[in-house]
C-alpha atoms as a PDB file:
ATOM      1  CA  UNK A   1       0.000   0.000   0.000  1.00  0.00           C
ATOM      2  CA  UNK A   2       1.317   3.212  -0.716  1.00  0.00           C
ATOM      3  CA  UNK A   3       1.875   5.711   2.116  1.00  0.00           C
ATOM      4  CA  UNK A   4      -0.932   7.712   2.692  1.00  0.00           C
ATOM      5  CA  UNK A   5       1.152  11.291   4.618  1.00  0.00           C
ATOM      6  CA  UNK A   6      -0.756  14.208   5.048  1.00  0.00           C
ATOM      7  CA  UNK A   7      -3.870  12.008   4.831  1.00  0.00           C
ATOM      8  CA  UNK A   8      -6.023  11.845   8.288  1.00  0.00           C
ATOM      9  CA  UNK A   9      -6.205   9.005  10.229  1.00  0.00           C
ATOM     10  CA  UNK A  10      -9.926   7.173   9.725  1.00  0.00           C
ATOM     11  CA  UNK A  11     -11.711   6.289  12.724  1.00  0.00           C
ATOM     12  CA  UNK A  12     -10.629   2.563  11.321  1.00  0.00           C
ATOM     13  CA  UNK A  13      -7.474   3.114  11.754  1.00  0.00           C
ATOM     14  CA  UNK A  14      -7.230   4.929  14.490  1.00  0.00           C
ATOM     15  CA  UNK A  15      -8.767   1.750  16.595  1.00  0.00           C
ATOM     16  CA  UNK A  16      -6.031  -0.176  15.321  1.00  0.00           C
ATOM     17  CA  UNK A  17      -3.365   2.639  16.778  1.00  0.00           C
ATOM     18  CA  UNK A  18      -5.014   1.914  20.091  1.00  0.00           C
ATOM     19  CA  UNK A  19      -5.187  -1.823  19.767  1.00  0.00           C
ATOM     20  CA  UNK A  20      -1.506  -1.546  18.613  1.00  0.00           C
ATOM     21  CA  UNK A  21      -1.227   0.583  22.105  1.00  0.00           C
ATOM     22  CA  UNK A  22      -2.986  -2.104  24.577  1.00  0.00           C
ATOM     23  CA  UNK A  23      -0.196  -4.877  22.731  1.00  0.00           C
ATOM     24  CA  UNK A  24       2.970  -3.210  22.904  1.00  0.00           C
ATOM     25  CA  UNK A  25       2.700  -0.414  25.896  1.00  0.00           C
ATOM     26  CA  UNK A  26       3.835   3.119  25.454  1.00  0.00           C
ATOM     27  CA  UNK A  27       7.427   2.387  25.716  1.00  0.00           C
ATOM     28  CA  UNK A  28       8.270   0.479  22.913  1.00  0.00           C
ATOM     29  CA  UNK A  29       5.823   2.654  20.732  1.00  0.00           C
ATOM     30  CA  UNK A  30       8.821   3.609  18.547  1.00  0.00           C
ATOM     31  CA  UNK A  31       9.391   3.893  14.529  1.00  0.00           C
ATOM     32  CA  UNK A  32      12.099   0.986  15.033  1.00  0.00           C
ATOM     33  CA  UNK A  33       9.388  -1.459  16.702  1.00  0.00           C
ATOM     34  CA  UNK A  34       8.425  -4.517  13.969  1.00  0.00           C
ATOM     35  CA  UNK A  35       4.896  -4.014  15.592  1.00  0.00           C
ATOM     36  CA  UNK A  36       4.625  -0.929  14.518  1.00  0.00           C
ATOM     37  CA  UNK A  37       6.512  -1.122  10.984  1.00  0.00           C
ATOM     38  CA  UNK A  38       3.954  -4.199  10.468  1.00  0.00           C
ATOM     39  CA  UNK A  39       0.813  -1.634  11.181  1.00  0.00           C
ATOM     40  CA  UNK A  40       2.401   1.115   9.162  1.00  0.00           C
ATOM     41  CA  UNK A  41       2.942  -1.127   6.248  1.00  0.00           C
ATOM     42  CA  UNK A  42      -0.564  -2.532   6.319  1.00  0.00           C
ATOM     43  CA  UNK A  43      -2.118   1.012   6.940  1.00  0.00           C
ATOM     44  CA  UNK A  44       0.050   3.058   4.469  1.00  0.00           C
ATOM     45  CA  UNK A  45       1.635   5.059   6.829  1.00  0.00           C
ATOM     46  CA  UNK A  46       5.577   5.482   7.907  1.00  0.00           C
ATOM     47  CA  UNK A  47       6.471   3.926  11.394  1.00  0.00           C
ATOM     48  CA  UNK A  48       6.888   7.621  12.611  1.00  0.00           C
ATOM     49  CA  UNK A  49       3.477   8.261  11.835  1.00  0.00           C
ATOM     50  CA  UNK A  50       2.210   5.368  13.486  1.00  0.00           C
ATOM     51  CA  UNK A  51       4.828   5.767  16.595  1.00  0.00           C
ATOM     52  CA  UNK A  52       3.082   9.333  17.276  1.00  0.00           C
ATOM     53  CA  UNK A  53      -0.471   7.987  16.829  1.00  0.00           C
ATOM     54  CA  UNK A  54      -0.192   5.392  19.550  1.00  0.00           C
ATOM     55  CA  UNK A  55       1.978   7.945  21.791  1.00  0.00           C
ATOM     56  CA  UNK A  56      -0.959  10.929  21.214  1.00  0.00           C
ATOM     57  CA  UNK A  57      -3.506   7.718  22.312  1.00  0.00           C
ATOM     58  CA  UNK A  58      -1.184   7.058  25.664  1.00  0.00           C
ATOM     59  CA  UNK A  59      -1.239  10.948  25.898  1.00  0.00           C
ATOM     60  CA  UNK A  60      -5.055  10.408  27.636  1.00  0.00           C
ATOM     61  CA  UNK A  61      -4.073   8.021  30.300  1.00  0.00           C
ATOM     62  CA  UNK A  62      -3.553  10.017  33.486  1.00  0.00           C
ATOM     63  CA  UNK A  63      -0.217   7.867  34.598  1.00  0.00           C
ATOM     64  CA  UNK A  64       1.380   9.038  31.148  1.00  0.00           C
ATOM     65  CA  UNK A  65       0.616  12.510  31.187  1.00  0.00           C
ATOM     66  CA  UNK A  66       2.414  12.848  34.579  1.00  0.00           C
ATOM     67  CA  UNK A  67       5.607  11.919  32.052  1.00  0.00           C
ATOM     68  CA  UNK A  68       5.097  15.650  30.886  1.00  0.00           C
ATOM     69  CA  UNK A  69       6.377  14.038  27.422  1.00  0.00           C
ATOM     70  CA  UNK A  70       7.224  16.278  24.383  1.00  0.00           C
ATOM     71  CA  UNK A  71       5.235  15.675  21.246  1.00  0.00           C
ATOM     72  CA  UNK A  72       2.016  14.211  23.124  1.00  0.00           C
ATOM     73  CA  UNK A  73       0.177  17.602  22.566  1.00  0.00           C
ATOM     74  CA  UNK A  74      -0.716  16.513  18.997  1.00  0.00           C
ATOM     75  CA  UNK A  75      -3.512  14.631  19.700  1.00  0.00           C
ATOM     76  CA  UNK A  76      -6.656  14.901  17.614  1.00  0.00           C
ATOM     77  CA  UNK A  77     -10.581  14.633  18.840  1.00  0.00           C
ATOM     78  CA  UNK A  78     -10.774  11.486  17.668  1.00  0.00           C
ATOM     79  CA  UNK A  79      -7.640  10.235  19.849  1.00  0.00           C
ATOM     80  CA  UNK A  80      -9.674  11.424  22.301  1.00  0.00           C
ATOM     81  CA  UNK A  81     -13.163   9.730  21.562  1.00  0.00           C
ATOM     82  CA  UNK A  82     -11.111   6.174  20.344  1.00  0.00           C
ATOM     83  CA  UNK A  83      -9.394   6.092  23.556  1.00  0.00           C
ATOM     84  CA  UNK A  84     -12.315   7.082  26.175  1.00  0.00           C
ATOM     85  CA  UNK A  85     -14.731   4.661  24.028  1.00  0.00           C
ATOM     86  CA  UNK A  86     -12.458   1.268  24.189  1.00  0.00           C
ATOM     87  CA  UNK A  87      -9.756   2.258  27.235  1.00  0.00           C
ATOM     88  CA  UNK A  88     -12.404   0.410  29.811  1.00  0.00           C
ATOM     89  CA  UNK A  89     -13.481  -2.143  27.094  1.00  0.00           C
ATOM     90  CA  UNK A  90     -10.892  -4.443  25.468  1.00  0.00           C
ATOM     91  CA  UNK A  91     -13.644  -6.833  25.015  1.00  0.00           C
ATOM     92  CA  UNK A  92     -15.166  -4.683  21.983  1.00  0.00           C
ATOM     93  CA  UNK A  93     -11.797  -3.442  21.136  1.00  0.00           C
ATOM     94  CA  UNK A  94     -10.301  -6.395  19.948  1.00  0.00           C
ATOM     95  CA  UNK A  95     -13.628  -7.563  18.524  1.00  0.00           C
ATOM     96  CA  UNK A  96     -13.789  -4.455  16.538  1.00  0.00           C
ATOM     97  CA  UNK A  97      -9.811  -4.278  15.477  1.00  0.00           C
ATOM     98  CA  UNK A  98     -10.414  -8.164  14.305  1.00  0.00           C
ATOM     99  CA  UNK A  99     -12.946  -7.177  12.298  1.00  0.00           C
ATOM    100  CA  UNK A 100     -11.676  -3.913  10.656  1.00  0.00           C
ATOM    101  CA  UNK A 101      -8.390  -6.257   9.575  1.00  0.00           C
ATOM    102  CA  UNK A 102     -10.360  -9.092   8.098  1.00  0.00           C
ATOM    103  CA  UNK A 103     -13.344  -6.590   6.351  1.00  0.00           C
ATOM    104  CA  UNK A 104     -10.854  -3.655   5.332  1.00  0.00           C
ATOM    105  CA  UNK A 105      -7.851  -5.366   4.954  1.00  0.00           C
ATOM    106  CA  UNK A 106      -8.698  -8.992   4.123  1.00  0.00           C
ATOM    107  CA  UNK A 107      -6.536 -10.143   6.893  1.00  0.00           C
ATOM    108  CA  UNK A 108      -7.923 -13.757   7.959  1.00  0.00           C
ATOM    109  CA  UNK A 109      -7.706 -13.572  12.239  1.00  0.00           C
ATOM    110  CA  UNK A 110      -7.651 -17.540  13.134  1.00  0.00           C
ATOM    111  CA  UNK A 111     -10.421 -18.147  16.218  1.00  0.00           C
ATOM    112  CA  UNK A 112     -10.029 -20.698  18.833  1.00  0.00           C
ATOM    113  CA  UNK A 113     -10.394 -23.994  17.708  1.00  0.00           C
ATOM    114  CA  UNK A 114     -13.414 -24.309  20.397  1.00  0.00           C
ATOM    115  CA  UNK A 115     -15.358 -21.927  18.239  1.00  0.00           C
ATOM    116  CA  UNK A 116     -14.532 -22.937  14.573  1.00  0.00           C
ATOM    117  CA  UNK A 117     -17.630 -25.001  14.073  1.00  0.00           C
ATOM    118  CA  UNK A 118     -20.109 -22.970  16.059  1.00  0.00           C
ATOM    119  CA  UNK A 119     -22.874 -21.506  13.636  1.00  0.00           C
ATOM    120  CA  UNK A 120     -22.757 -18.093  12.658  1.00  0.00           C
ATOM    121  CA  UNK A 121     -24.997 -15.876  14.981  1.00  0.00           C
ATOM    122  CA  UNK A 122     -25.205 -13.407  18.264  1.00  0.00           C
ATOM    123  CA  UNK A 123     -23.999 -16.118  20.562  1.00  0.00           C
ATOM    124  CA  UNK A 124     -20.801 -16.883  18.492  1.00  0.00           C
ATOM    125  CA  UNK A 125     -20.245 -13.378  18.165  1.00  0.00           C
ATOM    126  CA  UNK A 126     -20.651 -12.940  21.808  1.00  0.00           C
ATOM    127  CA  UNK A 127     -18.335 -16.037  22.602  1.00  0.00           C
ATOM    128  CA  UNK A 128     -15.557 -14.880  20.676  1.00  0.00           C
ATOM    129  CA  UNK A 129     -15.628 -11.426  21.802  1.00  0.00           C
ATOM    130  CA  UNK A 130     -15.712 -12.430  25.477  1.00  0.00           C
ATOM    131  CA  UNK A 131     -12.807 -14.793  24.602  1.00  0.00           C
ATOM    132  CA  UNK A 132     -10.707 -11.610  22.663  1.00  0.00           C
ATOM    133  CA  UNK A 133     -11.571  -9.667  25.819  1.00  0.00           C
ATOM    134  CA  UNK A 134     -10.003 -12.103  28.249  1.00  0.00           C
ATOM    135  CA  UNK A 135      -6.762 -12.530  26.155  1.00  0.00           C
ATOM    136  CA  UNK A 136      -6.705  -8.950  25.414  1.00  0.00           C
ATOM    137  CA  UNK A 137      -6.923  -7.859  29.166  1.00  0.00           C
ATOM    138  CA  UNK A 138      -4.280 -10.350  30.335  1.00  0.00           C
ATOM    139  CA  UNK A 139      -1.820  -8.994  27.291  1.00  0.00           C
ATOM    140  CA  UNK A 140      -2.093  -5.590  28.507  1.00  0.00           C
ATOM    141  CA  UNK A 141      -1.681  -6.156  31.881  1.00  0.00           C
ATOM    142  CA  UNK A 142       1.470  -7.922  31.666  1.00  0.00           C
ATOM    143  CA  UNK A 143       2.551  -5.049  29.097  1.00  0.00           C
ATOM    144  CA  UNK A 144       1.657  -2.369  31.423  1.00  0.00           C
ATOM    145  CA  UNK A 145       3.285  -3.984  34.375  1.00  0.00           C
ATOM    146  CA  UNK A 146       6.300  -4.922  31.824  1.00  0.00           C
ATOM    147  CA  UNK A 147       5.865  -8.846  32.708  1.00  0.00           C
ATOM    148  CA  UNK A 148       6.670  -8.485  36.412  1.00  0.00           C
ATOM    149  CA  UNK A 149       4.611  -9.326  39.894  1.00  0.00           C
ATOM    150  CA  UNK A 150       3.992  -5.721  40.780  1.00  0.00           C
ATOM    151  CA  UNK A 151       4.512  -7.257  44.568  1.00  0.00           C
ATOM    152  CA  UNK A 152       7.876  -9.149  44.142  1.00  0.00           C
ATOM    153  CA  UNK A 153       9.057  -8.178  40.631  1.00  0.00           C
ATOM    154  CA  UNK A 154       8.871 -12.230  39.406  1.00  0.00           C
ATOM    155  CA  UNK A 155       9.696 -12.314  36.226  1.00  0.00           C
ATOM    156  CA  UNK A 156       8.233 -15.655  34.525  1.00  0.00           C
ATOM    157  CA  UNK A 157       5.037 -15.343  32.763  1.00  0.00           C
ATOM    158  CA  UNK A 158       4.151 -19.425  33.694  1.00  0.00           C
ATOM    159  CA  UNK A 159       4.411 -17.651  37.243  1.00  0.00           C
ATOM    160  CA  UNK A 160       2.327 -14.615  36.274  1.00  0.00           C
ATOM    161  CA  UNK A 161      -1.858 -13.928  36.306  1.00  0.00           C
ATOM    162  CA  UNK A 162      -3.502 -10.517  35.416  1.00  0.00           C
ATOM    163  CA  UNK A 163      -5.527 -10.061  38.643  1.00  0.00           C
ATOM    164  CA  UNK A 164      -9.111  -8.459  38.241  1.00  0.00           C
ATOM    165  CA  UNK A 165      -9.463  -6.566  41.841  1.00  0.00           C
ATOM    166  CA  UNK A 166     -13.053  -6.380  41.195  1.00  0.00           C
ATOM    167  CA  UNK A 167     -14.226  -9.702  40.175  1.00  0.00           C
ATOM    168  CA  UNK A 168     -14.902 -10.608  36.650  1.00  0.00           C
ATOM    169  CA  UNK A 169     -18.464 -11.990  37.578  1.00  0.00           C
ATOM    170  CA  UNK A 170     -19.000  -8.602  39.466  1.00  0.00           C
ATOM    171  CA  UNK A 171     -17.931  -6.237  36.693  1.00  0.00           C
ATOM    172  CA  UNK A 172     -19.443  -3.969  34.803  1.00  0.00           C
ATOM    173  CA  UNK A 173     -18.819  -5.271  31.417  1.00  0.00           C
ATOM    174  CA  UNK A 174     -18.974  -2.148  29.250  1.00  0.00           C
ATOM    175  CA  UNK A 175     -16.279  -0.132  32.124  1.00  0.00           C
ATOM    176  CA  UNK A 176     -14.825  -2.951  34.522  1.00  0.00           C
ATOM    177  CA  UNK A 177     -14.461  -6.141  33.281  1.00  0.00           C
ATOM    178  CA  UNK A 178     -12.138  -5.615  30.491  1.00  0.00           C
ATOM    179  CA  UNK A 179     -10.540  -2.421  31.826  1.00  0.00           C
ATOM    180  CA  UNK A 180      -6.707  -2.601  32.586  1.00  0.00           C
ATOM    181  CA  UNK A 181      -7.534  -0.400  35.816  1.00  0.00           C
ATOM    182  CA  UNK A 182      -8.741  -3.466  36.634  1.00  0.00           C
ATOM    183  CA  UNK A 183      -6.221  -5.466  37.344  1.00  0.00           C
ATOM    184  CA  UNK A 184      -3.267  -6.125  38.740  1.00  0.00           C
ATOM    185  CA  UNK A 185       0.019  -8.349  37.439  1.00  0.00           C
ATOM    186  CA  UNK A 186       0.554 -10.876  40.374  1.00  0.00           C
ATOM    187  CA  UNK A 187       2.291 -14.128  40.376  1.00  0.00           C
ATOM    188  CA  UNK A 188       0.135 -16.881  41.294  1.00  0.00           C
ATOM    189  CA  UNK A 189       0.387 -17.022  44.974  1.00  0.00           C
ATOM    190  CA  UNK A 190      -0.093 -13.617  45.898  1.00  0.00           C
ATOM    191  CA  UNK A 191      -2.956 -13.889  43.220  1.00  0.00           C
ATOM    192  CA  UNK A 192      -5.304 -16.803  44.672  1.00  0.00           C
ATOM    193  CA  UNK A 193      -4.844 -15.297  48.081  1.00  0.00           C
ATOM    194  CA  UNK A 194      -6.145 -11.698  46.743  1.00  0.00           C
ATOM    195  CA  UNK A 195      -8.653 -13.531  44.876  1.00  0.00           C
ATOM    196  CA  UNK A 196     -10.131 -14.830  48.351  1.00  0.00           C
ATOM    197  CA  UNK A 197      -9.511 -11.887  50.296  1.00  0.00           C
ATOM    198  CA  UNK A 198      -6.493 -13.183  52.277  1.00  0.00           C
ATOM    199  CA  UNK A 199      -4.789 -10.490  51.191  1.00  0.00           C
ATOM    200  CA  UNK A 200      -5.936  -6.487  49.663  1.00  0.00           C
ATOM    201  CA  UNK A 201      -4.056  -3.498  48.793  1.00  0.00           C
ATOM    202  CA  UNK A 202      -5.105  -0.148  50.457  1.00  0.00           C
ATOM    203  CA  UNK A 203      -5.726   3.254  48.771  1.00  0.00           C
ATOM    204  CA  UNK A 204      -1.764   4.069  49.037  1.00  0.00           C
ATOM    205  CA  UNK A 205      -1.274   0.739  47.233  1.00  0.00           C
ATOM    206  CA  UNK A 206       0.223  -0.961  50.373  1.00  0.00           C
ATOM    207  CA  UNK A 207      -0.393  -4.404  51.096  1.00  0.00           C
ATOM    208  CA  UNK A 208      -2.484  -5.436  53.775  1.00  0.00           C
ATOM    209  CA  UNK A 209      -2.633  -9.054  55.147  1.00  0.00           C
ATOM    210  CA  UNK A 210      -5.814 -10.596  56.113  1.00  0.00           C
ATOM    211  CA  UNK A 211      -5.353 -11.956  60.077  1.00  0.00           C
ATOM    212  CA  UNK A 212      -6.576 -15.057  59.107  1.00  0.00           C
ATOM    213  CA  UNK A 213      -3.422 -16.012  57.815  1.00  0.00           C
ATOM    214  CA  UNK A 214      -2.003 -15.749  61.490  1.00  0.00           C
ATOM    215  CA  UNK A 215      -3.777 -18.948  62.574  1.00  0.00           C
ATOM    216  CA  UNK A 216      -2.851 -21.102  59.554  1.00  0.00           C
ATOM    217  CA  UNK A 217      -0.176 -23.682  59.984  1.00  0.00           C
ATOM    218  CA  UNK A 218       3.242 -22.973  57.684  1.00  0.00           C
ATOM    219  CA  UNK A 219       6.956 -23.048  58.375  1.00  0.00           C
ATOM    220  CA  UNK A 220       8.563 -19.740  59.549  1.00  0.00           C
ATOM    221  CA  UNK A 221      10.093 -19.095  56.508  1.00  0.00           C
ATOM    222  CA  UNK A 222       7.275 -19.328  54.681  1.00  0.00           C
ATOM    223  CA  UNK A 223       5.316 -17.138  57.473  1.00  0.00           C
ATOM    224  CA  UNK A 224       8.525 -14.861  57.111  1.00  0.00           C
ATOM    225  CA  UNK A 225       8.281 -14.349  53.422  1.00  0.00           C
ATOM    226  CA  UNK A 226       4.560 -13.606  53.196  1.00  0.00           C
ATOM    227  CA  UNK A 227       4.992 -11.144  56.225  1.00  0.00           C
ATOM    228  CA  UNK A 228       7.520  -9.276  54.759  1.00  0.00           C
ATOM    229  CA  UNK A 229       5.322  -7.393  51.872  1.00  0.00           C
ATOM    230  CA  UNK A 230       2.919  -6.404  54.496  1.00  0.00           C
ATOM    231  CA  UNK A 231       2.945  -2.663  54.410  1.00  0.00           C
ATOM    232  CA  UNK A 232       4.873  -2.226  50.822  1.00  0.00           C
ATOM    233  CA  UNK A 233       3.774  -0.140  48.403  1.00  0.00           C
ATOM    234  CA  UNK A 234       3.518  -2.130  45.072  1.00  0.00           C
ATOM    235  CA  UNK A 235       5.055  -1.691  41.820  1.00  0.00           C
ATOM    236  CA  UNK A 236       2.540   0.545  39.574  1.00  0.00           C
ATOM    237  CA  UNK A 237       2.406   0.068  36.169  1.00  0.00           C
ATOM    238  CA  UNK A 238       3.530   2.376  33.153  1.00  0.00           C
ATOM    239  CA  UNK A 239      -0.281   3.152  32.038  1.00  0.00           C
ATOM    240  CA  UNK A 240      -3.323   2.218  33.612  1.00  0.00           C
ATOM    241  CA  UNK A 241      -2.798   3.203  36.858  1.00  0.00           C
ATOM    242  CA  UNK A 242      -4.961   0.708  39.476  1.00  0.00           C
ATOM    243  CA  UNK A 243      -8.447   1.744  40.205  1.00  0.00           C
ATOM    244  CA  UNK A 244      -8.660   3.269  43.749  1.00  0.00           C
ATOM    245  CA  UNK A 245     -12.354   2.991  43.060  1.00  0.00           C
ATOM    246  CA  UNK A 246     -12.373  -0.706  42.541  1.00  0.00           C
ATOM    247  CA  UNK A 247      -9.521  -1.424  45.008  1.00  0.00           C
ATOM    248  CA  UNK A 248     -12.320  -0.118  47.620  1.00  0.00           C
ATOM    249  CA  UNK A 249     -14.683  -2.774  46.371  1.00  0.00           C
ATOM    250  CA  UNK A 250     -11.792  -5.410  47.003  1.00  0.00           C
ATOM    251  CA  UNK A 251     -11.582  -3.923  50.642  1.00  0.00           C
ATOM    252  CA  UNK A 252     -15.272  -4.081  51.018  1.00  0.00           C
ATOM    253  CA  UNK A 253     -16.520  -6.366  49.574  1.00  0.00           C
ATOM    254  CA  UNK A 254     -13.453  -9.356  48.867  1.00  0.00           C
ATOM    255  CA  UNK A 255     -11.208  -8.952  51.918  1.00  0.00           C
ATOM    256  CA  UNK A 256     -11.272 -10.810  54.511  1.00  0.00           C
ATOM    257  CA  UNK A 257     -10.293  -9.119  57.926  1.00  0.00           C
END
C-alpha cells in the first residue's frame, strides 16, 4: 500500500493505533518497533506516523501525562473519543480491530479452535468477543506492568496472572471487566490469596494481610516471606494506573479481615 502522509487518520485506523497501544505499551511505541513497521505497512503510513499515533492515544491516560512528554500535545478529537470509548473495554476493542483487519484489509484472524464449528450468529459473536476480551486484558496487563509481579518483581510469565481486583463476575462489562484499571500483574500465589480476600491493597497501594493467615499452619520461613510485603507499596504500572475505586470494592466487599 502506498503511504498515505498528510492524509487523516480514519476512525478505522485509528482503533487499530489503540489496539496496537494495549499490545505493545507506550514504551516500545517507537518507529524501530516490527509491531509498529507491520501496522504502518498494512495502513500506508511510515512507522513515525504510526509511533506518534499510539503515543498521542497514551497521551489520555492520566499515569502518562504525569511523564510531561514532548510531542504528546498533537492529539486529535478522535484520539480522544477512540481512547475514552475502548480504554475500559478491550472486550469490543479487539472484537472491533479483528474485524476492521479481516473486512478492510482482508486479513484472515484464526479463532479458537473451540469456536470454529459454532454456527454463525449473536452467541458466536458474543463467545468470541468475550474470549478476545479475556486474552486482550491479560496482554495488557502484563505489558503495562512490563511482565513483572507488581509485589515481588517475578519475572516468569508461567508464574504470572492478570488479577481483576473487582471480580470478573461482578464487573461492569462495558467499564470494569475488560478495563486494565482493573487489574493487577501478580504471580500466582499472591494472586489466589487476593482472589479470596487473604490479602488487599489499600488506597496508598500498600499491602495489607488478612489476620486469618495468622492462625494457619506454615513453616517460619514461609510465614517470614509472606509477612515481609505487608505494608509495601507495590510496583505501579507504566499506564493504567490501578483503580482506587475498585480497590475499595476489594476492601469491602473481597477482603477478609
Amino acid at each position: 500500500m502506498s503511504m498515505r502522509t498528510g492524509t487523516k487518520w480514519s476512525r478505522e485506523e485509528t482503533i487499530l493505533a489503540m489496539d496496537l497501544y494495549l499490545k505493545i505499551s507506550f514504551s516500545k511505541a517507537t518507529k524501530t518497533n516490527q509491531d509498529v513497521i507491520n501496522l504502518a505497512n498494512l495502513i500506508g503510513r511510515t512507522p513515525s506516523s504510526v509511533a506518534m499515533k499510539v503515543c498521542n492515544l497514551a497521551s489520555f491516560d492520566p499515569l502518562i501525562k504525569q511523564l510531561n512528554k514532548r510531542g504528546l500535545a498533537n492529539a486529535s478529537k478522535l484520539d480522544q473519543v477512540i481512547f475514552e470509548e475502548f480504554s475500559c473495554n478491550l472486550e469490543d476493542l479487539a472484537y472491533q480491530a479483528n474485524q476492521i483487519l479481516e473486512n478492510t484489509f482482508g486479513q484472515i484472524v484464526e479463532l479458537p479452535v473451540e469456536f470454529k464449528d459454532l454456527p454463525e450468529g449473536k452467541y458466536k459473536d458474543s463467545m468470541v468477543k468475550t474470549r478476545l476480551g479475556q486474552e486482550y486484558f491479560r496482554r495488557a496487563v502484563l505489558n503495562i506492568y512490563h511482565h513483572k509481579c507488581c509485589v515481588t518483581g517475578i519475572s516468569l510469565n508461567e508464574l504470572l496472572i492478570a488479577s481483576h481486583i473487582k471480580p470478573w463476575a461482578c464487573s461492569d462489562e462495558s467499564t470494569e471487566r475488560t478495563n486494565p484499571s482493573n487489574g493487577l500483574c501478580l504471580n500466582a500465589f499472591h494472586d489466589k490469596a487476593f482472589d479470596r480476600g487473604l490479602i488487599t491493597f489499600d488506597n496508598k497501594f500498600r499491602m495489607v494481610i488478612s489476620n486469618k493467615l495468622k492462625d494457619v499452619y506454615m513453616d517460619e520461613n514461609t510465614r517470614t516471606w509472606i509477612n515481609s510485603y505487608k505494608g509495601q507499596e507495590i510496583t505501579l504500572p507504566e499506564s493504567f494506573k490501578p483503580s482506587k475505586i475498585l480497590l475499595e470494592y476489594h476492601n469491602d466487599c473481597i477482603f477478609q479481615r
